[in-house]
Protein backbone atom coordinates (compact mmCIF):
# COMPACT_ATOMS: atom_id res chain seq x y z
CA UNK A 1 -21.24 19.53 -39.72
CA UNK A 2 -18.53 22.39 -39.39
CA UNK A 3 -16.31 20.28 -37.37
CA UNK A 4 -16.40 17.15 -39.34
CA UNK A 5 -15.72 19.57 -42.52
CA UNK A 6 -12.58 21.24 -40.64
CA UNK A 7 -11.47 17.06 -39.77
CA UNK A 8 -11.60 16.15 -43.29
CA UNK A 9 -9.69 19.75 -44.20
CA UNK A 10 -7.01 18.32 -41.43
CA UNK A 11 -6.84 15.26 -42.94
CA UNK A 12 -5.60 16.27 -46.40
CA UNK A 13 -3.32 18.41 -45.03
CA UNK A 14 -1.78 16.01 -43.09
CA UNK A 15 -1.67 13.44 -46.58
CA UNK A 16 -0.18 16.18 -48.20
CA UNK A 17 2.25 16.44 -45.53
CA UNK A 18 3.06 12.39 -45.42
CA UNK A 19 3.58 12.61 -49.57
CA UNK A 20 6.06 15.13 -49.24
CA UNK A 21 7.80 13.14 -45.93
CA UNK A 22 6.95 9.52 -46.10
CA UNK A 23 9.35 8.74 -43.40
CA UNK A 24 6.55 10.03 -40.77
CA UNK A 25 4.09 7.35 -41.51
CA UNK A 26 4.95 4.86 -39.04
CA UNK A 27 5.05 7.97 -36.04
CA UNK A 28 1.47 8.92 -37.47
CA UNK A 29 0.44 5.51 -37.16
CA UNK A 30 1.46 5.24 -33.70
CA UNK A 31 -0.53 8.35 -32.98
CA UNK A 32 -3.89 6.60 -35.06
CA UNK A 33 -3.55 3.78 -32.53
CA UNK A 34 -2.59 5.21 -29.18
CA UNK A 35 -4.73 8.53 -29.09
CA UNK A 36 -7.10 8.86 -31.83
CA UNK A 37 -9.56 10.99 -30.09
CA UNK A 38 -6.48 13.63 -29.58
CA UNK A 39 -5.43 13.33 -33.33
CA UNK A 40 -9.32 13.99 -34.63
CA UNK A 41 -9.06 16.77 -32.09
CA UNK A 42 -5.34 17.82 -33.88
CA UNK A 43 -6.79 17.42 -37.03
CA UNK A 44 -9.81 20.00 -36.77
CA UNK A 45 -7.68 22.39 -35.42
CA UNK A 46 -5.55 22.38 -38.09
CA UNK A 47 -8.70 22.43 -40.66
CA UNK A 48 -10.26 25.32 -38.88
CA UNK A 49 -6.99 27.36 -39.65
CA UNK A 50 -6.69 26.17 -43.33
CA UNK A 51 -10.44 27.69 -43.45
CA UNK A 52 -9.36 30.91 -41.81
CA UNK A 53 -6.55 31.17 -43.98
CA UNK A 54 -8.00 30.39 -47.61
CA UNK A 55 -11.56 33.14 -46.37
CA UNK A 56 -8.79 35.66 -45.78
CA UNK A 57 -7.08 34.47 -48.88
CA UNK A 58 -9.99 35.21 -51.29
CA UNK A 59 -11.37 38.35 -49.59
CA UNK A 60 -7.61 39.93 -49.97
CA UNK A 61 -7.55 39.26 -53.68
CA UNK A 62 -10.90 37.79 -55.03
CA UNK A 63 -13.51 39.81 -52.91
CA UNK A 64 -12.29 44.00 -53.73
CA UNK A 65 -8.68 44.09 -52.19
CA UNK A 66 -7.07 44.33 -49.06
CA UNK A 67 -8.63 45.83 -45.60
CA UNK A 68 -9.24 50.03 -46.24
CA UNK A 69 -6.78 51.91 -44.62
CA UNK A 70 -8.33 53.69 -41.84
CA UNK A 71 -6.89 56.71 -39.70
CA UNK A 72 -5.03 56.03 -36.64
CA UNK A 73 -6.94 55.84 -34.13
CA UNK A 74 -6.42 59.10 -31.66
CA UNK A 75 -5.20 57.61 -27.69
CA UNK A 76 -6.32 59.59 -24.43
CA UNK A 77 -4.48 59.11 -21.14
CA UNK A 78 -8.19 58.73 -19.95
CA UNK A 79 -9.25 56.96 -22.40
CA UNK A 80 -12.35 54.32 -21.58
CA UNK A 81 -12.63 52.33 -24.98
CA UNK A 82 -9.63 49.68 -24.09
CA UNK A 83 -8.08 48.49 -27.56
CA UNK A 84 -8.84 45.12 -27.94
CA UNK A 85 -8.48 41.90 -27.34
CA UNK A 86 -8.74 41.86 -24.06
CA UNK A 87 -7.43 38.90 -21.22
CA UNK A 88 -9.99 38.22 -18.78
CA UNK A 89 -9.16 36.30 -15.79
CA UNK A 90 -11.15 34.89 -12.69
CA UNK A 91 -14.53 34.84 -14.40
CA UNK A 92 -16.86 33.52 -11.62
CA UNK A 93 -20.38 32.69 -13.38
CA UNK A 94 -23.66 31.93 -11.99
CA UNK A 95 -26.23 31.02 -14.79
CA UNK A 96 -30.03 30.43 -14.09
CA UNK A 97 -32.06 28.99 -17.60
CA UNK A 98 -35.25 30.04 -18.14
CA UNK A 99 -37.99 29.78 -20.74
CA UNK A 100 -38.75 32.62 -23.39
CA UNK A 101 -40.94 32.97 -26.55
CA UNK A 102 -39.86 31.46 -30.02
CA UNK A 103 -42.19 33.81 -31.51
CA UNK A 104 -40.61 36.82 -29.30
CA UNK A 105 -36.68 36.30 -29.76
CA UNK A 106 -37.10 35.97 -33.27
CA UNK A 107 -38.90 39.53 -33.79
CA UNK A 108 -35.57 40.35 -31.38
CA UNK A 109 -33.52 38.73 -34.20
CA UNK A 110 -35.41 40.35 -37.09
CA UNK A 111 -35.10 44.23 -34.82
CA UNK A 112 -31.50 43.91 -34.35
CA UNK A 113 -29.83 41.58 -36.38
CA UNK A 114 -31.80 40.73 -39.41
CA UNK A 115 -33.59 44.09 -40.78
CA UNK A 116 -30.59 46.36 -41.20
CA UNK A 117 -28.93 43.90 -43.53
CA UNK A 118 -32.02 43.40 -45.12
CA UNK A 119 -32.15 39.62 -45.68
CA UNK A 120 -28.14 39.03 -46.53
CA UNK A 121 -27.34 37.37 -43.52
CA UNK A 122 -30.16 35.79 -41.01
CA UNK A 123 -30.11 34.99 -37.26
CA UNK A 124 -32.54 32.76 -36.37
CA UNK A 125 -33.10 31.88 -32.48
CA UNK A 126 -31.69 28.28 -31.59
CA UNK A 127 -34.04 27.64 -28.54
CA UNK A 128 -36.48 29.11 -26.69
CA UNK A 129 -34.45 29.16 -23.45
CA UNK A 130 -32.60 32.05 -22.32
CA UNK A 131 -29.60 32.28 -19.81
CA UNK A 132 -29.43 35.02 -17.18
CA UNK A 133 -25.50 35.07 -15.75
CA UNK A 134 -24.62 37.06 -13.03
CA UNK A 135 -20.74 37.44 -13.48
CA UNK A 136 -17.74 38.88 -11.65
CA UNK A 137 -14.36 39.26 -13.06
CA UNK A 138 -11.44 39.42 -11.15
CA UNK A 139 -9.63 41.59 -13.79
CA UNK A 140 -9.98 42.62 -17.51
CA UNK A 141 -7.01 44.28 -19.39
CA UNK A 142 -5.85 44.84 -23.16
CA UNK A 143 -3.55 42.52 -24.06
CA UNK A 144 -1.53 44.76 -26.55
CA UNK A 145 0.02 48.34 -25.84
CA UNK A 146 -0.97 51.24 -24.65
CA UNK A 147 -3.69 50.03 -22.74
CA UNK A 148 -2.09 46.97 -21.93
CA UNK A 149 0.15 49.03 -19.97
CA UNK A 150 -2.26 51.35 -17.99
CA UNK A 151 -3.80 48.17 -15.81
CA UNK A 152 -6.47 46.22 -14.85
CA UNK A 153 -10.32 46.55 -14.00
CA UNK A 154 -12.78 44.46 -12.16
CA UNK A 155 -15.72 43.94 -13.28
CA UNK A 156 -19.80 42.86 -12.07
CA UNK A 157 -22.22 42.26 -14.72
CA UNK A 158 -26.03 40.93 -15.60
CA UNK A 159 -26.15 39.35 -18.83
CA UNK A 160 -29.09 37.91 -21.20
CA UNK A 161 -28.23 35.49 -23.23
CA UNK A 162 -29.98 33.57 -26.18
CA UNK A 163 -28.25 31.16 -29.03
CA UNK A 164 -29.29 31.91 -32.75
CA UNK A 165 -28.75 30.20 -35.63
CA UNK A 166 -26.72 31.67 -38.73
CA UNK A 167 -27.66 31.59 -42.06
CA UNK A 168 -28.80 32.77 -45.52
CA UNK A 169 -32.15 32.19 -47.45
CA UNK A 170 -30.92 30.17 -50.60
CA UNK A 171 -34.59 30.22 -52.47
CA UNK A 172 -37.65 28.97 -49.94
CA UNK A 173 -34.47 27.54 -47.94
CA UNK A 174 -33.10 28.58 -44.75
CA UNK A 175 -29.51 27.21 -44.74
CA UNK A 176 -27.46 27.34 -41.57
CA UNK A 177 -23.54 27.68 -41.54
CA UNK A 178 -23.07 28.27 -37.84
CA UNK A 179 -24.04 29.44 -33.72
CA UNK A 180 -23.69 32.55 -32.58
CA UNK A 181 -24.59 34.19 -29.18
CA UNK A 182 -26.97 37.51 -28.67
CA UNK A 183 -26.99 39.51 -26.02
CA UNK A 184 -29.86 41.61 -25.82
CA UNK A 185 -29.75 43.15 -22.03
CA UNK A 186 -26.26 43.40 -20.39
CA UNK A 187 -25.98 45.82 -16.94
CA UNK A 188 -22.20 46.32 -15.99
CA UNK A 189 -20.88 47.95 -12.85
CA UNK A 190 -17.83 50.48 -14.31
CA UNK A 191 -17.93 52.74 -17.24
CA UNK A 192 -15.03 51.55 -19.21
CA UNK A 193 -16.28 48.22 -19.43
CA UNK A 194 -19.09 50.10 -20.86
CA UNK A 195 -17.28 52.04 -22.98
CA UNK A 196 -15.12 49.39 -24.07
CA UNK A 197 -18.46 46.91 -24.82
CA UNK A 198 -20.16 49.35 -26.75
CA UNK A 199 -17.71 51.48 -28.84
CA UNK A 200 -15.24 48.51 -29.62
CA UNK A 201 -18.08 45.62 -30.12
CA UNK A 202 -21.59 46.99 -30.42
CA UNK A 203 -22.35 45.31 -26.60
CA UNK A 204 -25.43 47.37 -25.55
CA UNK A 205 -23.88 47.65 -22.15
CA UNK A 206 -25.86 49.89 -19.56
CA UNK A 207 -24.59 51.09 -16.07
CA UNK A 208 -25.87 49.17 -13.33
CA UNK A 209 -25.23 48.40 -9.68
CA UNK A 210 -25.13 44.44 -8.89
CA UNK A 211 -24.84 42.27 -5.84
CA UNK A 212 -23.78 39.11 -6.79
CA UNK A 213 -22.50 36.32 -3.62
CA UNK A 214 -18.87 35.23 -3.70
CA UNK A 215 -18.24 31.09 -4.42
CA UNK A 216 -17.44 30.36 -1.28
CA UNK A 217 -21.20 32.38 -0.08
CA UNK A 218 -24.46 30.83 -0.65
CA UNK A 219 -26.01 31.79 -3.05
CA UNK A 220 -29.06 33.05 -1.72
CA UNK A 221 -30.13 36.38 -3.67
CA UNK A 222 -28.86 38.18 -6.96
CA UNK A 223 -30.03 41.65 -7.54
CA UNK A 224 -29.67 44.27 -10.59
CA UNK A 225 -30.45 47.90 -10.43
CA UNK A 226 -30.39 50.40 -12.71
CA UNK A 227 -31.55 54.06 -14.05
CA UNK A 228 -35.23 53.38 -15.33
CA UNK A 229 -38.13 55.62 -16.95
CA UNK A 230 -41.12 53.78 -15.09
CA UNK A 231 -43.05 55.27 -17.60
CA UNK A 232 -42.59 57.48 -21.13
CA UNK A 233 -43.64 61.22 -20.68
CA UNK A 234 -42.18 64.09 -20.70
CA UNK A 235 -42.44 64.81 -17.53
CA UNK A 236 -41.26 61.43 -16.60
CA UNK A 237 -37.80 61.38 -14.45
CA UNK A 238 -35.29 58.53 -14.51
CA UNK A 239 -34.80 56.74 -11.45
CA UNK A 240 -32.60 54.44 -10.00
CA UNK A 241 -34.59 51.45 -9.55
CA UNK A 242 -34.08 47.18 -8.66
CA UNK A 243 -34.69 45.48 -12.27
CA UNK A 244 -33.52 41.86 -11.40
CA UNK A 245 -33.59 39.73 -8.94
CA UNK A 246 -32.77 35.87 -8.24
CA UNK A 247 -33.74 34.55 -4.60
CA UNK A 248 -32.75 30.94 -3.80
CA UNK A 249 -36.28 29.51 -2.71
CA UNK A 250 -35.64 26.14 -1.92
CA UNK A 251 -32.60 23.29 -1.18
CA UNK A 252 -34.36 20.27 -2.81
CA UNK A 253 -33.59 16.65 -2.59
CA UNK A 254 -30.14 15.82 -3.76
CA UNK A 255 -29.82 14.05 -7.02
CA UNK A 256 -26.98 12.04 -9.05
CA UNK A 257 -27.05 14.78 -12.12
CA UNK A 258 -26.19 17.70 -8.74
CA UNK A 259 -22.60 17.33 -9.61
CA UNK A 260 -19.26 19.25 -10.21
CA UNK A 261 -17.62 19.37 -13.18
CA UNK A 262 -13.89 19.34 -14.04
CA UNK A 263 -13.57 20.06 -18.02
CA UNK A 264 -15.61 22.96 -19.57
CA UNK A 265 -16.40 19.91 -21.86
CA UNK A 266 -18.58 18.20 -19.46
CA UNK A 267 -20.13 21.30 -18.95
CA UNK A 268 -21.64 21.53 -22.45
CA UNK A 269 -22.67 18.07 -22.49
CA UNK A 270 -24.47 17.51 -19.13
CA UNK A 271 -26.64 20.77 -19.46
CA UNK A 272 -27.57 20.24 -23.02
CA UNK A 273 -28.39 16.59 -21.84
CA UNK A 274 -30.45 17.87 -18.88
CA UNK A 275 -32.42 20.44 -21.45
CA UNK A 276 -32.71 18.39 -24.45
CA UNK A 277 -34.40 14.90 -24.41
CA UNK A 278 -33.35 14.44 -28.31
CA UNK A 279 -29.80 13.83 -28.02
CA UNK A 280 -28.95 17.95 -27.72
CA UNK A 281 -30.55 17.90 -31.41
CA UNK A 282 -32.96 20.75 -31.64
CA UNK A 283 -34.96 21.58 -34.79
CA UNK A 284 -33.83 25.11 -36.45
CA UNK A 285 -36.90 27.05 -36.90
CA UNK A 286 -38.72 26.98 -40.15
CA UNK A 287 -36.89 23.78 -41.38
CA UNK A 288 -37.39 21.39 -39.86
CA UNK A 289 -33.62 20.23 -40.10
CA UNK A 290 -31.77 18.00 -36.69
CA UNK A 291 -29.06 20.27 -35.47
CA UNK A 292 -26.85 19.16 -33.24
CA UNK A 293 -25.59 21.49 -30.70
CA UNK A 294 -23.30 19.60 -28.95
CA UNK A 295 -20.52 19.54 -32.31
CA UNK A 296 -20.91 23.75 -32.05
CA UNK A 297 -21.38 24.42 -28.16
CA UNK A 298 -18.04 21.97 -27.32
CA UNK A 299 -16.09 23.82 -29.21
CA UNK A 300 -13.89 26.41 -26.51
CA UNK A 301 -14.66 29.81 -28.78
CA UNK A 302 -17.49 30.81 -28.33
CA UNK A 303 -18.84 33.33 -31.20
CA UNK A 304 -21.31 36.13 -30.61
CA UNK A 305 -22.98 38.65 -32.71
CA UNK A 306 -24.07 42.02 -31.72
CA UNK A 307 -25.23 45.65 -33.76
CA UNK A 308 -23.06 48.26 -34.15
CA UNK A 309 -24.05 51.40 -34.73
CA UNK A 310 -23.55 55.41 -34.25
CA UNK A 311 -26.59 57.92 -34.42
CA UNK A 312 -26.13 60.63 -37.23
CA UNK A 313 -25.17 64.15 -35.78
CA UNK A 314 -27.32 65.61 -38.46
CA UNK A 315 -30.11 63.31 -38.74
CA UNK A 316 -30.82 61.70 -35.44
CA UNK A 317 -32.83 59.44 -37.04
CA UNK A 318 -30.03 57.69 -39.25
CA UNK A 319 -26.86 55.75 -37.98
CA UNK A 320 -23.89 57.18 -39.30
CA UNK A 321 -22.63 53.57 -39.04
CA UNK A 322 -24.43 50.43 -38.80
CA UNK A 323 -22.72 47.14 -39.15
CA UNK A 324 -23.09 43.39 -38.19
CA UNK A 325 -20.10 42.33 -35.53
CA UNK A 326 -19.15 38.89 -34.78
CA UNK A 327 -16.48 37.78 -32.30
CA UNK A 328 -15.27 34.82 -30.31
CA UNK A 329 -14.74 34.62 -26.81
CA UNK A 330 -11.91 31.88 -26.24
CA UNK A 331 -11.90 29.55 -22.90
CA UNK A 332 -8.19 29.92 -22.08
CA UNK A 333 -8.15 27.99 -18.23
CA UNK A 334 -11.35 26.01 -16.94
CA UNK A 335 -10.75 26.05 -12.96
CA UNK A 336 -14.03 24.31 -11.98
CA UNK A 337 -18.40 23.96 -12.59
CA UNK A 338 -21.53 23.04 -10.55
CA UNK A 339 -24.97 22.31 -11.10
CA UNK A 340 -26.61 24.25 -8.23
CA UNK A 341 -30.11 22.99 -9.51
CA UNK A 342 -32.52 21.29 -12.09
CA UNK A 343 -36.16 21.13 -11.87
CA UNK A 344 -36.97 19.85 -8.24
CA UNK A 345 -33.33 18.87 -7.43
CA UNK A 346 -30.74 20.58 -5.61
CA UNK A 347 -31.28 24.41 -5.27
CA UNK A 348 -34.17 25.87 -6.94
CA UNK A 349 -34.49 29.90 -7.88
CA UNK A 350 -36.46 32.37 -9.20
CA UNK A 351 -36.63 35.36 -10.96
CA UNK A 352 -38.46 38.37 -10.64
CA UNK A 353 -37.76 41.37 -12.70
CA UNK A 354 -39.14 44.46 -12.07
CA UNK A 355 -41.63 46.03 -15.34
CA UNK A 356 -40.51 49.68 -16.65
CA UNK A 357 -41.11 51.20 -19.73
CA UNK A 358 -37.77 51.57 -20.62
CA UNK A 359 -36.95 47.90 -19.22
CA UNK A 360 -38.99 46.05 -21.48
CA UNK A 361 -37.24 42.55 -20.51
CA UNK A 362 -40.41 39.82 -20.19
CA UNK A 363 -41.66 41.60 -23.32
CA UNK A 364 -39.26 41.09 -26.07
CA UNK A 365 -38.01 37.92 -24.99
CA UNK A 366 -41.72 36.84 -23.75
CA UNK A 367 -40.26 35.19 -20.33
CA UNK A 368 -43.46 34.67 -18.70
CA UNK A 369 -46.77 32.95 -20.68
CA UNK A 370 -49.31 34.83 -17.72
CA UNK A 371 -47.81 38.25 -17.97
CA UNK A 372 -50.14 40.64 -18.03
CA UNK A 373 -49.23 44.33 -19.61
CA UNK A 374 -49.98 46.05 -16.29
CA UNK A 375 -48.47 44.25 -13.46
CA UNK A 376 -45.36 45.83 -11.67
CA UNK A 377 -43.50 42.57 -11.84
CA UNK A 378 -43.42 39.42 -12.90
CA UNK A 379 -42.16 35.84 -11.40
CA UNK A 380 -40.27 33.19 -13.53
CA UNK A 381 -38.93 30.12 -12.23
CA UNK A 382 -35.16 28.83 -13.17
CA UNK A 383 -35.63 25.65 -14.99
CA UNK A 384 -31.61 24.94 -14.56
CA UNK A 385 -28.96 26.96 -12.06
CA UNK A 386 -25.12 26.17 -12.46
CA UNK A 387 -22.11 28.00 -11.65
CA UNK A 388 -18.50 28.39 -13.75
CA UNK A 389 -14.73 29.30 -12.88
CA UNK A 390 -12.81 30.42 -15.59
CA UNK A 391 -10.44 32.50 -18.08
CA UNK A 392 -10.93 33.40 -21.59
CA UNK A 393 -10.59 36.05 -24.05
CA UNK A 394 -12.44 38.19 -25.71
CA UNK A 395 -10.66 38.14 -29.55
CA UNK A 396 -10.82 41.00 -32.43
CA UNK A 397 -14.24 40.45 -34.39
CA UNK A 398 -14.88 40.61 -37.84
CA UNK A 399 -17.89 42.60 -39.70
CA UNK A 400 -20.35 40.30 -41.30
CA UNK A 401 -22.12 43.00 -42.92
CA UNK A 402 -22.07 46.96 -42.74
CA UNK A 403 -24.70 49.62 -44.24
CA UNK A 404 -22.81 51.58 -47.34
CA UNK A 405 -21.08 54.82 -46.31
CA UNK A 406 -22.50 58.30 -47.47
């Protein structure tokens, strides 16, 4: 597993370290004795950045050179696409699990993430559940000059969410190096956190208007709208129209797993306990291989992957650019968690989303088993509502792969 690998990376380094200053030993045996958990923790850190530094390392001089110089880029006082990374503070979450289609999220995968690349790199969905997370954000600004310097924006936002698995085909082998998030459907509230999504990290952000209760409301209903082509034709006329929508339909009997949580640790491992009934192993697809998801999910960056790409002015069937993006968003202060509801305890909730052609939600991720092609909307129950307070930020990214330049 990655972290045991960073560990063992640690480890040497710290030898190393006791070779060239023996004198240390009997402080790092103290340390062994009195908090070993914190020293294992110490010691993957310090792999992880031995990793980061020996991949930058060989890509600088073994893999074509340095980074390519590219032009400055050109600031506007009313600019919208924020330089990044950005510092996002008072992150109020409300997630509500449901169930999607194996078969479904990985045609998503192969659309968006594994066609353009052609094979090279392969994203393969994790699980078949999906989180929907209603979010608001007290404030979101660059962290570096100019835009550091301009201010702050709030922000209200409807994500999807579903894990994949990363990897590359070695022979009739699917071997898998690491998580990453995809967001297929996000619906923001401002434009330059639209702008900033989609320009800077290939976020398919649209515009939408959200109500979304405050933690000390109840949380009772969670709506989405958005501009919508009911149908394709071309007379057809975008409307603004409700797409989502979580109502609170029941207060069930309370339960000893309804609980708050204090560390974003416990977070990870009582949902992935409540959702997995093999240990939070899960079986990557087409492998067959245990993979344990609590040694990636614990860990407080949290990668995601998304498609960049620019339409060609003369061909508007061609991208211009096209390129794989992965970045980390990294848990900075955990203020608090709840577990509003699982199955038939504490709150229950569903979802109804609202069918348009140019919403095609239940479709590509196959949310609903019964849905039938014509129906106006369809119903979904929330297998497993909680409810986060936190900061992180949202780091640089790095491209994993990008389509050769004309």
């Amino acid at each position: 597993m990655q972290t045991s690998f960073h560990t063992a990376l640690g480890a040497m380094s710290a030898f190393t370290a006791l070779l060239q200053e023996p004198q240390n030993l009997t402080n790092y045996l103290t340390q062994i004795q009195q908090k070993p958990d914190q020293l294992l923790q110490d010691l993957a850190v310090k792999g992880k950045n031995m990793e980061q530094d020996i991949t930058s390392f060989v890509k600088t001089y073994f893999c074509g050179g340095a980074r390519p110089s590219y032009p400055q880029y050109i600031e506007r006082a009313d600019g919208q696409a924020f330089n990044q990374p950005y510092e996002i503070k008072g992150t109020k979450m409300y997630g509500f699990v449901i169930e999607g289609s194996m078969t479904k999220l990985q045609e998503m995968c192969d659309k968006y993430l594994n066609n353009p690349s052609n094979g090279e790199i392969e994203y393969r969905p994790a699980t078949n559940y999906v989180i929907l997370t209603f979010n608001t954000i007290d404030s979101l600004s660059s962290i570096y000059p100019p835009d550091r310097d301009k201010g702050k924006v709030d922000e209200a936002e409807a994500v999807f969410w579903m894990l994949t698995v990363v990897g590359k085909k070695i022979g009739p082998f699917f071997v898998a190096e690491r998580l990453a998030w995809f967001l297929p459907y996000l619906y923001v509230n401002n434009s330059p956190v639209l702008v900033s999504g989609r320009e800077v990290y290939g976020f398919m952000k649209e515009l939408g208007k959200l109500h979304i209760p405050t933690i000390d409301q109840e949380p009772d209903l969670f709506t989405a709208d958005t501009l919508v082509f009911k149908e394709f034709s071309p007379e057809a006329k975008a409307k603004d129209e409700r797409l989502l929508e979580v109502r609170r339909i029941g207060q069930g009997d309370k339960h000893q797993a309804i609980k708050t949580w204090d560390t974003f640790e416990q977070v990870i491992r009582e949902i992935t306990g409540l959702l997995f009934d093999n240990n939070s192993q899960i079986i990557i697809p087409g492998l067959g291989l245990p993979f344990n998801l609590l040694d990636y999910l614990i860990e407080k960056d949290l990668p995601f992957v998304s498609l960049k790409q620019l339409r060609d002015v003369e061909d508007s069937k061609r991208a211009c650019y096209q390129a794989l993006l992965e970045s980390t968003m990294q848990l900075q202060t955990f203020y608090s968690g709840k577990l509003l509801g699982f199955k038939n305890f504490g709150d229950q909730f569903e979802l109804t989303i609202n069918n348009y052609a140019s919403q095609p939600l239940v479709q590509d991720m196959g949310l609903h088993k019964g849905y039938s092609p014509g129906s106006e909307s369809t119903r979904i129950p929330v297998k497993l509502a909680f409810l986060l307070n936190f900061d992180f930020i949202l780091n640089n990214g790095i491209t994993v792969w990008q389509a050769p330049q004309k």
